[in-house]
PDB file of N, CA and C in Angstrom:
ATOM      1  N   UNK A   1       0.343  12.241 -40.348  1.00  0.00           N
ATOM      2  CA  UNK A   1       1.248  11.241 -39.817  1.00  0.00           C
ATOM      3  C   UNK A   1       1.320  11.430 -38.297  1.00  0.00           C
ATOM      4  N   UNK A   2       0.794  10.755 -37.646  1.00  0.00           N
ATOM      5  CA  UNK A   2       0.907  10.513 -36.595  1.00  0.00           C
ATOM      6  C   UNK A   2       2.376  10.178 -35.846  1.00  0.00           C
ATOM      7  N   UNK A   3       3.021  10.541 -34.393  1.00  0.00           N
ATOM      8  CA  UNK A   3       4.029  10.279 -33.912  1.00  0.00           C
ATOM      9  C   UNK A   3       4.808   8.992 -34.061  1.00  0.00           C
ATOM     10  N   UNK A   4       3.825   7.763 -33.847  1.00  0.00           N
ATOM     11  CA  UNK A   4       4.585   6.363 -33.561  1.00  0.00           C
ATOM     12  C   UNK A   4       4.631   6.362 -35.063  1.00  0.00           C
ATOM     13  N   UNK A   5       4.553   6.552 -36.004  1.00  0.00           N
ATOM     14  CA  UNK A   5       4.773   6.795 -37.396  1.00  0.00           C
ATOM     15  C   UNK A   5       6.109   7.323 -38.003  1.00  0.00           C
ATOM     16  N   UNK A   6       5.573   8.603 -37.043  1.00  0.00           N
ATOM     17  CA  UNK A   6       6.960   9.530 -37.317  1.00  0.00           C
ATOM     18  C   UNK A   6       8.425   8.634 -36.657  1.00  0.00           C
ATOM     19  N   UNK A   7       8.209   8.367 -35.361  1.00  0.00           N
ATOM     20  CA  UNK A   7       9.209   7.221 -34.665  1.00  0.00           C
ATOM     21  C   UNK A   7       9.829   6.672 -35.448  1.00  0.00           C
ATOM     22  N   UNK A   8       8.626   5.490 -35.923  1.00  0.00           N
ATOM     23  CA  UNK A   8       9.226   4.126 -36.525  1.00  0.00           C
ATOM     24  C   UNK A   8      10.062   4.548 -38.302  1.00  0.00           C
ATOM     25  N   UNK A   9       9.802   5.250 -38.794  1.00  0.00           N
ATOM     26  CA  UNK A   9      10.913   6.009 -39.982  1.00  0.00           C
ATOM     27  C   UNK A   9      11.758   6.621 -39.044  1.00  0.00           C
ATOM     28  N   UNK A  10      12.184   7.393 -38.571  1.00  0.00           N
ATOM     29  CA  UNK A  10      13.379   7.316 -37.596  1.00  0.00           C
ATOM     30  C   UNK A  10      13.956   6.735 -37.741  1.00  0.00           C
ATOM     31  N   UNK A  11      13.357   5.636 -36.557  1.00  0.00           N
ATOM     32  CA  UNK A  11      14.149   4.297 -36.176  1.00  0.00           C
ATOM     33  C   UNK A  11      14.854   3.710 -37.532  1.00  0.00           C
ATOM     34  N   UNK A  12      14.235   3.812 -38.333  1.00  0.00           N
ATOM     35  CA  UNK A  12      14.963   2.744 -39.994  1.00  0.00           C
ATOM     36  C   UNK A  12      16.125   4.060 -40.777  1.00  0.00           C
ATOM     37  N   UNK A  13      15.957   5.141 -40.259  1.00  0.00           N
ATOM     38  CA  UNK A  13      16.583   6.581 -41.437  1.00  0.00           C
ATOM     39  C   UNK A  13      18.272   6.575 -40.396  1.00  0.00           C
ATOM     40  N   UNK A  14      19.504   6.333 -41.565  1.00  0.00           N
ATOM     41  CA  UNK A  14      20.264   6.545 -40.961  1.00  0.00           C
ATOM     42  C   UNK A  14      20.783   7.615 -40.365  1.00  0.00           C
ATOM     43  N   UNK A  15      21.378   7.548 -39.284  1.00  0.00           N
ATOM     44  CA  UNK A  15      21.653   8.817 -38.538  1.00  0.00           C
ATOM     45  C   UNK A  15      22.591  10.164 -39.159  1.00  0.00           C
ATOM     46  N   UNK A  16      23.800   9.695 -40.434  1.00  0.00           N
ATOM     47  CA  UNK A  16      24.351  10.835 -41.196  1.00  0.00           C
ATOM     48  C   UNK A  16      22.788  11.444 -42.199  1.00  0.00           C
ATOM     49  N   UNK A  17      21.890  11.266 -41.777  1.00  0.00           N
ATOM     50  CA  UNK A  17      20.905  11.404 -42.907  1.00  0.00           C
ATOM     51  C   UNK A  17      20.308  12.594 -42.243  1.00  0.00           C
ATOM     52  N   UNK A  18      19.817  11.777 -40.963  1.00  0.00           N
ATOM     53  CA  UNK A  18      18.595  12.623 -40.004  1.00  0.00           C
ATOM     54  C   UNK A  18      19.342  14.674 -39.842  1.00  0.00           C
ATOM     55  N   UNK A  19      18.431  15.413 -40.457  1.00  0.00           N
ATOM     56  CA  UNK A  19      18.329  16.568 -39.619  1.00  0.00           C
ATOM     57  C   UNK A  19      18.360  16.951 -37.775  1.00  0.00           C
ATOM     58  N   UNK A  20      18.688  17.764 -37.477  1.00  0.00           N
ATOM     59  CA  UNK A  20      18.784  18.251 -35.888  1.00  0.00           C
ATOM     60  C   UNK A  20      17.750  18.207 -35.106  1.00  0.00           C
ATOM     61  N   UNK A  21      16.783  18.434 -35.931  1.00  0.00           N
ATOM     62  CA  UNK A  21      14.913  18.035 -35.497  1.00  0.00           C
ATOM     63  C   UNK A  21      14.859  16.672 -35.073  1.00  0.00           C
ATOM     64  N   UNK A  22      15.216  16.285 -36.361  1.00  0.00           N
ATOM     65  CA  UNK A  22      14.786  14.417 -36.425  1.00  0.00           C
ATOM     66  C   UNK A  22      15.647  13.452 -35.299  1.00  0.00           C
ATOM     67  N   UNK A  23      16.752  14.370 -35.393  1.00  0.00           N
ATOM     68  CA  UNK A  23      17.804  13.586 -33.796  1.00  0.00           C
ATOM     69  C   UNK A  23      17.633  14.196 -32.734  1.00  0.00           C
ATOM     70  N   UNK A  24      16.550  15.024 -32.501  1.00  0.00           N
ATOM     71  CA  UNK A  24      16.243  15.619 -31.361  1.00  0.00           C
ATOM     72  C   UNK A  24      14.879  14.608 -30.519  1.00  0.00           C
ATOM     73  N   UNK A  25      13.800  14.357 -31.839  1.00  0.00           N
ATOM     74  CA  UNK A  25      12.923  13.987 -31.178  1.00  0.00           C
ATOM     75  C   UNK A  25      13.276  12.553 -31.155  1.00  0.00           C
ATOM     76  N   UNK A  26      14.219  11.727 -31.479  1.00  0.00           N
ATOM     77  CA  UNK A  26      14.347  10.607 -31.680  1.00  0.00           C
ATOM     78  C   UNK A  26      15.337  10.586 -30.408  1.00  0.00           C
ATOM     79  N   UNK A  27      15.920  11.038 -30.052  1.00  0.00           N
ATOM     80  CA  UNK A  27      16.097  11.149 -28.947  1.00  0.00           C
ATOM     81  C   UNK A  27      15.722  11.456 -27.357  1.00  0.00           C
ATOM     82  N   UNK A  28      14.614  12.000 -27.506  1.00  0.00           N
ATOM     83  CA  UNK A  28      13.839  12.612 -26.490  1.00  0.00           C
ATOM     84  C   UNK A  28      12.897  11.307 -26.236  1.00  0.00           C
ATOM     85  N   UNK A  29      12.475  10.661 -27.013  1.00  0.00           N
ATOM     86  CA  UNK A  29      11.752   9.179 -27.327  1.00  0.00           C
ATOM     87  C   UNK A  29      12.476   8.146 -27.188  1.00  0.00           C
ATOM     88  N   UNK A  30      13.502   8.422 -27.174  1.00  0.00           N
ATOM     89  CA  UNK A  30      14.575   6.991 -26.138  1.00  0.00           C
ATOM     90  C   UNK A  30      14.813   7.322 -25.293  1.00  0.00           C
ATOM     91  N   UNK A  31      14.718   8.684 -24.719  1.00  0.00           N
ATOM     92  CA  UNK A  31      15.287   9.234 -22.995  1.00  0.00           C
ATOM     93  C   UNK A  31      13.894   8.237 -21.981  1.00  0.00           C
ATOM     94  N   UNK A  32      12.262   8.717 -22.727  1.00  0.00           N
ATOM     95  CA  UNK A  32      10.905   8.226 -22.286  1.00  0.00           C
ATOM     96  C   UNK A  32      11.737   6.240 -21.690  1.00  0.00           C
ATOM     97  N   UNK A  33      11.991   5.583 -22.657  1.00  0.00           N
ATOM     98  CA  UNK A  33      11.563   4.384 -22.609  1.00  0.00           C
ATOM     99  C   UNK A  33      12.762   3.659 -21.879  1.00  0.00           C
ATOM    100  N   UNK A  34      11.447   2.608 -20.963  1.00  0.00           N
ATOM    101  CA  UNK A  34      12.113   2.000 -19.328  1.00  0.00           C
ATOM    102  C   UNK A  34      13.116   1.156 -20.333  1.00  0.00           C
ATOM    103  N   UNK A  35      13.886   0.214 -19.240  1.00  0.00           N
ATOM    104  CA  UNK A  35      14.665  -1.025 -19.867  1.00  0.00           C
ATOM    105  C   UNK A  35      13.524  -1.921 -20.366  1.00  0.00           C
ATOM    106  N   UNK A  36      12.473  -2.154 -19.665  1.00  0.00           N
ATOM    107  CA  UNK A  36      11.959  -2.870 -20.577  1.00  0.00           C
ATOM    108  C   UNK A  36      10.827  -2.687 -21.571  1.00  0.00           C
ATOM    109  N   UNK A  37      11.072  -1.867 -22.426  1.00  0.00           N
ATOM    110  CA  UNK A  37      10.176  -1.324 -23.770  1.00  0.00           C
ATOM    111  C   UNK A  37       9.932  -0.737 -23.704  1.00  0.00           C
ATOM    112  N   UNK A  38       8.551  -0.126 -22.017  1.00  0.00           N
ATOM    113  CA  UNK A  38       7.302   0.580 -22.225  1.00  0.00           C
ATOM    114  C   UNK A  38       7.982   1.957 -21.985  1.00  0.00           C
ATOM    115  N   UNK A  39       7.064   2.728 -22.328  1.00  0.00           N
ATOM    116  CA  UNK A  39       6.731   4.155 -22.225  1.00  0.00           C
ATOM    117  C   UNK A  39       6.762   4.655 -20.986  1.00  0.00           C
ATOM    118  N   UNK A  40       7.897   6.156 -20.503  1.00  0.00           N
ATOM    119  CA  UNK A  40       7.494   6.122 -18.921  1.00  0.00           C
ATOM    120  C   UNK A  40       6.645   7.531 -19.232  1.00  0.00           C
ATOM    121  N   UNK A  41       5.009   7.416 -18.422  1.00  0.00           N
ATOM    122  CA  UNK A  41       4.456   8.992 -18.561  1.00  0.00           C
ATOM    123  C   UNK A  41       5.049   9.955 -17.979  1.00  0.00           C
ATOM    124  N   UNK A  42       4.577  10.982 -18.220  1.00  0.00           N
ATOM    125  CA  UNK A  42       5.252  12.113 -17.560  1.00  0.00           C
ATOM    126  C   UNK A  42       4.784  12.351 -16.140  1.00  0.00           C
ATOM    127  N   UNK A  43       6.098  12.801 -15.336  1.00  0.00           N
ATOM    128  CA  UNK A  43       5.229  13.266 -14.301  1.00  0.00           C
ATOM    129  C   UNK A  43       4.482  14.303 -13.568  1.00  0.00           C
ATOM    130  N   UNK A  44       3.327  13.753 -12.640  1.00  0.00           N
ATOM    131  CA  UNK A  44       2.603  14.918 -12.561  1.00  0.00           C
ATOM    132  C   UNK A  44       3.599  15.990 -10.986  1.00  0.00           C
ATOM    133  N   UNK A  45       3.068  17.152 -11.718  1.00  0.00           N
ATOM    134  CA  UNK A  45       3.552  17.729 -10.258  1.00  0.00           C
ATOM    135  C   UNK A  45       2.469  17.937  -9.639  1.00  0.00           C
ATOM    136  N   UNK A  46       2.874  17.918  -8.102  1.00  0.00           N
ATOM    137  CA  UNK A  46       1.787  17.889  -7.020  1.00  0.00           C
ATOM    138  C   UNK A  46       2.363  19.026  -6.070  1.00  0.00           C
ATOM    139  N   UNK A  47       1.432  19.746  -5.658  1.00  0.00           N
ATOM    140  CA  UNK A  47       1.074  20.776  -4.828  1.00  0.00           C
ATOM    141  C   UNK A  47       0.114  20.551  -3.996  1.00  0.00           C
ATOM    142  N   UNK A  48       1.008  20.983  -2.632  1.00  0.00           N
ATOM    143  CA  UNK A  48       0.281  20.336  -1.266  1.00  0.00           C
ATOM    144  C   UNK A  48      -0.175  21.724  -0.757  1.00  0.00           C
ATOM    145  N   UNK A  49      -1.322  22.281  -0.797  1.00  0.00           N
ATOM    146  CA  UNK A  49      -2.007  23.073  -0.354  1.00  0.00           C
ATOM    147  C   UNK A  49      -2.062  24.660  -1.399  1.00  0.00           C
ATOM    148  N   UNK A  50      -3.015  25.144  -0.525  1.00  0.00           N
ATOM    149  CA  UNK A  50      -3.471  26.454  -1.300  1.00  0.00           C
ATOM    150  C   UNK A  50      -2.500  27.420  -2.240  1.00  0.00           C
ATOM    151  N   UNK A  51      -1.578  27.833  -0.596  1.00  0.00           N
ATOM    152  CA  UNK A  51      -0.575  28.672  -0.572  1.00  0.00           C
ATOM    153  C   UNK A  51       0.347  28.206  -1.831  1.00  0.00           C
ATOM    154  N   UNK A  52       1.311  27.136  -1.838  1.00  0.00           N
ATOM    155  CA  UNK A  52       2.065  26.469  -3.080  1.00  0.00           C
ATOM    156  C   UNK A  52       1.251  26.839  -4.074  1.00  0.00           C
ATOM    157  N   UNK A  53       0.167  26.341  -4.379  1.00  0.00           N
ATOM    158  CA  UNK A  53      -0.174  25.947  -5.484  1.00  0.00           C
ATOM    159  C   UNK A  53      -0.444  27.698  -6.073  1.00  0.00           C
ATOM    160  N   UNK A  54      -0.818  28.506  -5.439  1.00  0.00           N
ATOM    161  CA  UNK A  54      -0.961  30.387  -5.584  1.00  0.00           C
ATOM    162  C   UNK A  54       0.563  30.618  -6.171  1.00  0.00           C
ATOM    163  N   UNK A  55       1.270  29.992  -5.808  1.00  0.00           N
ATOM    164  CA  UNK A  55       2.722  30.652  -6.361  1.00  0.00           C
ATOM    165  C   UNK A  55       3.328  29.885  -7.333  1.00  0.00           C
ATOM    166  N   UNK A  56       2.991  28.726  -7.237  1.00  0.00           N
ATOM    167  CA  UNK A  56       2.847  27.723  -8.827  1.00  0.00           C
ATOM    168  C   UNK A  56       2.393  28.487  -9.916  1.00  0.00           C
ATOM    169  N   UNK A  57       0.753  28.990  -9.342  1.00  0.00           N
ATOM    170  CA  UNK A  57       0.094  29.701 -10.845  1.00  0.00           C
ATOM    171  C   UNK A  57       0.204  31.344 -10.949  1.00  0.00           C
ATOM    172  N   UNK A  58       1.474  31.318  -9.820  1.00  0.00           N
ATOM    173  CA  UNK A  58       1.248  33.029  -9.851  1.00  0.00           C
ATOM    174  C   UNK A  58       0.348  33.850 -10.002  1.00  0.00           C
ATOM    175  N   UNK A  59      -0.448  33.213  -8.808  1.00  0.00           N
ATOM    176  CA  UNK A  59      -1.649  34.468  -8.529  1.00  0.00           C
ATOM    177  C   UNK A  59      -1.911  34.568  -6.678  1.00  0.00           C
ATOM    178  N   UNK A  60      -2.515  34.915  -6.456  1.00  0.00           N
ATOM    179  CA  UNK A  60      -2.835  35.514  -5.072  1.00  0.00           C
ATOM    180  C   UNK A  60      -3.835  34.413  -4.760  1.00  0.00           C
ATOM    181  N   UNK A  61      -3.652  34.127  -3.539  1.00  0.00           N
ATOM    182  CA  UNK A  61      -4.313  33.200  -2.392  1.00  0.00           C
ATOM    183  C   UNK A  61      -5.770  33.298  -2.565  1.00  0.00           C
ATOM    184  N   UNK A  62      -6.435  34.164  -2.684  1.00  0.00           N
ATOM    185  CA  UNK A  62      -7.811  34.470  -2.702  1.00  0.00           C
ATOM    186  C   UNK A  62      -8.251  34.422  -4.245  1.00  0.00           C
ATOM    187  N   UNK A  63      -8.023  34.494  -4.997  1.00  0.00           N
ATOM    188  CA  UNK A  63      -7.920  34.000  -6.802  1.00  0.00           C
ATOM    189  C   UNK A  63      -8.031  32.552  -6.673  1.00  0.00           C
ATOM    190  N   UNK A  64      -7.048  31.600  -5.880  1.00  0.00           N
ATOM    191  CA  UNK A  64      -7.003  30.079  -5.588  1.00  0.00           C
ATOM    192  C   UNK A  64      -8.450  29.642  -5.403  1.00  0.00           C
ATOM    193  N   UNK A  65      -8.740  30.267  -3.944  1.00  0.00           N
ATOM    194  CA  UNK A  65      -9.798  30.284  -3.281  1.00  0.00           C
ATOM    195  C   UNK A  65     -11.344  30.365  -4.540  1.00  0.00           C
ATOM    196  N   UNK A  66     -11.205  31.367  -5.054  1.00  0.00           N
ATOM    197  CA  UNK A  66     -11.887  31.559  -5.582  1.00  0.00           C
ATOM    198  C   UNK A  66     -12.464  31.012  -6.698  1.00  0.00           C
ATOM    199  N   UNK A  67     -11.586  30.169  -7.373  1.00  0.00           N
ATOM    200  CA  UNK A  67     -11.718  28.941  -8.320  1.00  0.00           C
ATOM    201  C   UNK A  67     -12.050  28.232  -7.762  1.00  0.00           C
ATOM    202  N   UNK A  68     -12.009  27.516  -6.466  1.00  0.00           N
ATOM    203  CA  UNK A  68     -11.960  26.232  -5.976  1.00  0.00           C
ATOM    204  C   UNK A  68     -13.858  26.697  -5.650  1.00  0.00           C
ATOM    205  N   UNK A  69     -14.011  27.937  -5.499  1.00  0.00           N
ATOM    206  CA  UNK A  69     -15.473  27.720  -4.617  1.00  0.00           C
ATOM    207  C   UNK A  69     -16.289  28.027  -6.285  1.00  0.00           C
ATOM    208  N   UNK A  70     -15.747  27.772  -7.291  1.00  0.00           N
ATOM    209  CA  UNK A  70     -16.481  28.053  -7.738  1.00  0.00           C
ATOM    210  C   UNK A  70     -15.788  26.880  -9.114  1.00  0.00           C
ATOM    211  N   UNK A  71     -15.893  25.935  -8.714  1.00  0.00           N
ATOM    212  CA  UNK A  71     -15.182  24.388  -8.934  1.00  0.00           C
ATOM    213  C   UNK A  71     -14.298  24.422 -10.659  1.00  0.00           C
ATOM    214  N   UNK A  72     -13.963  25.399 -10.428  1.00  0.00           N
ATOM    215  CA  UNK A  72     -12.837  25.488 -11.687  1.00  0.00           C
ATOM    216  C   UNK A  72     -11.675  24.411 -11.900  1.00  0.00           C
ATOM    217  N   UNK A  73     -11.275  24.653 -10.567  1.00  0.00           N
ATOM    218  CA  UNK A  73     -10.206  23.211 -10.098  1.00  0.00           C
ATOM    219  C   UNK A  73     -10.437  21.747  -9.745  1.00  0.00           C
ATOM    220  N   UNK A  74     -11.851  21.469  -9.831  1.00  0.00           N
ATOM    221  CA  UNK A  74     -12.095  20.561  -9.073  1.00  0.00           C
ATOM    222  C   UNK A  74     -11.248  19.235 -10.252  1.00  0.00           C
ATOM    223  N   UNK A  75     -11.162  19.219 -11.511  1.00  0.00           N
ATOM    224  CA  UNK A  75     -10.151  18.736 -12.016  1.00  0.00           C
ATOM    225  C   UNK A  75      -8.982  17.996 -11.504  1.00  0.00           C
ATOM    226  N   UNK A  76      -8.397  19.152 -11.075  1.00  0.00           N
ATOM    227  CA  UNK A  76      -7.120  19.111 -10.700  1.00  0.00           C
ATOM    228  C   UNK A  76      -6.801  18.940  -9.150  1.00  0.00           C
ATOM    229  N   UNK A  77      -7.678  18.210  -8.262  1.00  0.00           N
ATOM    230  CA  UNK A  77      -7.939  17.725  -7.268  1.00  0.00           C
ATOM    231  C   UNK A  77      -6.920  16.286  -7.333  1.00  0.00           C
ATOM    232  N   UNK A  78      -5.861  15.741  -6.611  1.00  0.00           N
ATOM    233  CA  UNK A  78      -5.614  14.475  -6.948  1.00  0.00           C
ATOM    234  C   UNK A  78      -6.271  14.264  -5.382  1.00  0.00           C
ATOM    235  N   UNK A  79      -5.929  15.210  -4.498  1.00  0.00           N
ATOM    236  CA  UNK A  79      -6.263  14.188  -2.826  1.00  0.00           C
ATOM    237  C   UNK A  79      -7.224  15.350  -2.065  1.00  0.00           C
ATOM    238  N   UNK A  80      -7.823  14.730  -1.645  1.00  0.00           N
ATOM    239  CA  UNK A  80      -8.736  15.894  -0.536  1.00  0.00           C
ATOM    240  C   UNK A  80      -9.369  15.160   0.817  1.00  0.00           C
ATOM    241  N   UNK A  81      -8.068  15.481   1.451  1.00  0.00           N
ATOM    242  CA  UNK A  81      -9.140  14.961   3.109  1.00  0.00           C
ATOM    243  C   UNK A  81      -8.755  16.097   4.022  1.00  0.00           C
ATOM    244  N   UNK A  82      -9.747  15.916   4.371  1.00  0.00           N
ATOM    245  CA  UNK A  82     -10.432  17.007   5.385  1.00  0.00           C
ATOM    246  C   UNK A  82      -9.940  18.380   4.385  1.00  0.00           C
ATOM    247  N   UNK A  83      -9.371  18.854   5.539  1.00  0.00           N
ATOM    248  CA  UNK A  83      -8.661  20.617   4.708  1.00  0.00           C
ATOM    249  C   UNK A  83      -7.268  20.443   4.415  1.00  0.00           C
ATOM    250  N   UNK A  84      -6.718  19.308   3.702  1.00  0.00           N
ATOM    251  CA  UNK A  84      -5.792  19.002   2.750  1.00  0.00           C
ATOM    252  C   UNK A  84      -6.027  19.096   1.613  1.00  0.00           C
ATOM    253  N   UNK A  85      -5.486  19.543   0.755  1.00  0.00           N
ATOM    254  CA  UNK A  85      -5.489  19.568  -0.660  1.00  0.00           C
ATOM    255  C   UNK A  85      -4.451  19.523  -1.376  1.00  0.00           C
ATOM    256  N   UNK A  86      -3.793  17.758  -2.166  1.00  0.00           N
ATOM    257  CA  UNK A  86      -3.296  18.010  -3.216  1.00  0.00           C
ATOM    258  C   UNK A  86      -3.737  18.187  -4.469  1.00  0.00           C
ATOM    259  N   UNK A  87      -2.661  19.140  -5.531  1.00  0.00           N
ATOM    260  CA  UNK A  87      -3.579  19.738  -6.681  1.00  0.00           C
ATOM    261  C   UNK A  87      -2.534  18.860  -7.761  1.00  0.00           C
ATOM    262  N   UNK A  88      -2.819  18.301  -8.623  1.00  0.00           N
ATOM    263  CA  UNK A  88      -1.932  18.573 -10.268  1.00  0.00           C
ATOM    264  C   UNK A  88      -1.599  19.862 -10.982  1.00  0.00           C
ATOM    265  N   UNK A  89      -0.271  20.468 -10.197  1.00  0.00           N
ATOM    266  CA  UNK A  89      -0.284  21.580 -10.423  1.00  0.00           C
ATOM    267  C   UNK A  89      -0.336  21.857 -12.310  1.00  0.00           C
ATOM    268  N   UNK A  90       0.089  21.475 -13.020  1.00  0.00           N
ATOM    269  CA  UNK A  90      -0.035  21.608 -14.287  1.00  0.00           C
ATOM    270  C   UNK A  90      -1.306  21.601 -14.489  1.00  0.00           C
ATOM    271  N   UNK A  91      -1.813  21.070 -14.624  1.00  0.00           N
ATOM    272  CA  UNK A  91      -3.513  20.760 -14.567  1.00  0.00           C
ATOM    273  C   UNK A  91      -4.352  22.111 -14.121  1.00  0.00           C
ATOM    274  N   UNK A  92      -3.874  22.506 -13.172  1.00  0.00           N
ATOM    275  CA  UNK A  92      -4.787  23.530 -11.960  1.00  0.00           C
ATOM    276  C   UNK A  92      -4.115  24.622 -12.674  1.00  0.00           C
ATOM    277  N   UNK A  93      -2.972  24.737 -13.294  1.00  0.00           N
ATOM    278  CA  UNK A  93      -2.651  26.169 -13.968  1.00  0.00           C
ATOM    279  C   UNK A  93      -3.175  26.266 -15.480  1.00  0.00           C
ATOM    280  N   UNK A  94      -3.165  25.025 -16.098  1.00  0.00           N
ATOM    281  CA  UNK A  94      -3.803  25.062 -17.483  1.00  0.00           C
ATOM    282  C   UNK A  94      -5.682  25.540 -17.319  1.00  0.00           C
ATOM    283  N   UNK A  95      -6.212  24.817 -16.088  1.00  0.00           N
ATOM    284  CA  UNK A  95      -7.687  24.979 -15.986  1.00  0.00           C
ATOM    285  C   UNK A  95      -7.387  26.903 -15.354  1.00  0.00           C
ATOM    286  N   UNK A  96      -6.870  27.149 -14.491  1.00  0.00           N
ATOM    287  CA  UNK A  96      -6.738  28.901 -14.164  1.00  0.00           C
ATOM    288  C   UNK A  96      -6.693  29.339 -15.132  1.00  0.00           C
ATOM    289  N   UNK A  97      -5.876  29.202 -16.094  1.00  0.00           N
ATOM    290  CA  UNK A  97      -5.026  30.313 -17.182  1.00  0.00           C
ATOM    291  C   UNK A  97      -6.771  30.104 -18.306  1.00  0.00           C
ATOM    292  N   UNK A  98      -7.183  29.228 -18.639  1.00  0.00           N
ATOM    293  CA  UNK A  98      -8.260  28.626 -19.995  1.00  0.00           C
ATOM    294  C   UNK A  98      -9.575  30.219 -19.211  1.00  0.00           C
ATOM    295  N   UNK A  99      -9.697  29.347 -17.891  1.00  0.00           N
ATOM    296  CA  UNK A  99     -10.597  30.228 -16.903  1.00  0.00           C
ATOM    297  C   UNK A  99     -10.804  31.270 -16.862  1.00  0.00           C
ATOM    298  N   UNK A 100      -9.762  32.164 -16.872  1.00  0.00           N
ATOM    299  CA  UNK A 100      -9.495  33.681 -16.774  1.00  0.00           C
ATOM    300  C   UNK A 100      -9.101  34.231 -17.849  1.00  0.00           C
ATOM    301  N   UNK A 101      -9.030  33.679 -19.025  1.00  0.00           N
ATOM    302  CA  UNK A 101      -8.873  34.009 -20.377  1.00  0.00           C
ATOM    303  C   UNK A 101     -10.202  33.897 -21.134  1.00  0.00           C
ATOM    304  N   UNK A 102     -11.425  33.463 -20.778  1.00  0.00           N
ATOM    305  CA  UNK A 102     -12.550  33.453 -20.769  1.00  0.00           C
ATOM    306  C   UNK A 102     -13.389  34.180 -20.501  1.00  0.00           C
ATOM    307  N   UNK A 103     -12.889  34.884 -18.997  1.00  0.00           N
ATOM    308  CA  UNK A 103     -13.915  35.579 -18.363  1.00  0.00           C
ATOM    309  C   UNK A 103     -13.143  36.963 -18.931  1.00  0.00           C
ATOM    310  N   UNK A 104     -11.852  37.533 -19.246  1.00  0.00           N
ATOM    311  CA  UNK A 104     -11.514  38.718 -19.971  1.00  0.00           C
ATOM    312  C   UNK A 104     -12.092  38.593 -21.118  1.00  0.00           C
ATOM    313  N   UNK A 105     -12.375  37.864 -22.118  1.00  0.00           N
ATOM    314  CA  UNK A 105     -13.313  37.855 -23.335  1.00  0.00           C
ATOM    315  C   UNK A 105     -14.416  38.270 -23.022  1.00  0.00           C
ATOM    316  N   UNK A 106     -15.249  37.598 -22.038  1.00  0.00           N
ATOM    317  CA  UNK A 106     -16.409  38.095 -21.809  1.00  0.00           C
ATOM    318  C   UNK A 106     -16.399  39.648 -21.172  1.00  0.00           C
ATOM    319  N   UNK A 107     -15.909  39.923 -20.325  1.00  0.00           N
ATOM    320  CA  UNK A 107     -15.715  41.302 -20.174  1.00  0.00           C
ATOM    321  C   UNK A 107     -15.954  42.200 -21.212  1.00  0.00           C
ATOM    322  N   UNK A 108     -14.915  41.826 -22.609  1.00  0.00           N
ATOM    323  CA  UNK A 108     -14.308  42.620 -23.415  1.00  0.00           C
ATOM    324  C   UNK A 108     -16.195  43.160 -24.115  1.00  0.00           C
ATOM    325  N   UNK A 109     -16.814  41.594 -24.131  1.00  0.00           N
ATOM    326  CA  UNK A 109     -17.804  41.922 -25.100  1.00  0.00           C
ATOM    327  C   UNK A 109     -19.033  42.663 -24.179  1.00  0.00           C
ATOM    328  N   UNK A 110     -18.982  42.786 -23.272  1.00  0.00           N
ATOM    329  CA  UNK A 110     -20.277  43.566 -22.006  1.00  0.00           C
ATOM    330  C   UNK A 110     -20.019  44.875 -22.145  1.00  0.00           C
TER     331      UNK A 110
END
């Protein structure tokens, strides 16, 4: 069962009925939606340069560096002019964390 599934029984199940779960997410799914119907996405966070974005993913400046030259992040690039860089910080910490949880596996097995 898919979500908009799960929703739309919700929407019809009366509320002395629904469990703490079921009025949680049914709620969290009316917080999302504009006045008029649609869906608002989530937003992205943005990190304006190296330094931020090192203390976003809690790691050291040269770790940053070091993904970027070796295009781990290039993902998570939203702007790049000249030697500006905004990142999707969520994005740039999910691609770090996948990254370096990879290369300790490989370690483990050498």
């Amino acid at each position: 069962m898919d979500n908009r599934t799960a929703i739309k029984e919700l929407l019809h199940k009366p509320l002395w009925q629904m469990t703490g779960a079921e009025f949680v997410t049914l709620y969290t799914y009316a917080c999302t939606i504009n006045s008029d119907g649609t869906v608002e996405k989530p937003a992205i966070t943005q990190i304006n340069g190296v330094g931020p974005l090192a203390d976003y993913c809690v790691c050291s400046v040269s770790q940053i560096y070091k993904l970027l030259r070796e295009g781990v992040l290039d993902d998570a690039i939203i702007s790049r002019i000249g030697k500006r860089i905004v990142f999707n910080g969520d994005k740039a910490r999910e691609l770090a964390q996948a990254f370096m949880s990879h290369r300790i596996k490989e370690m483990k097995y050498e």
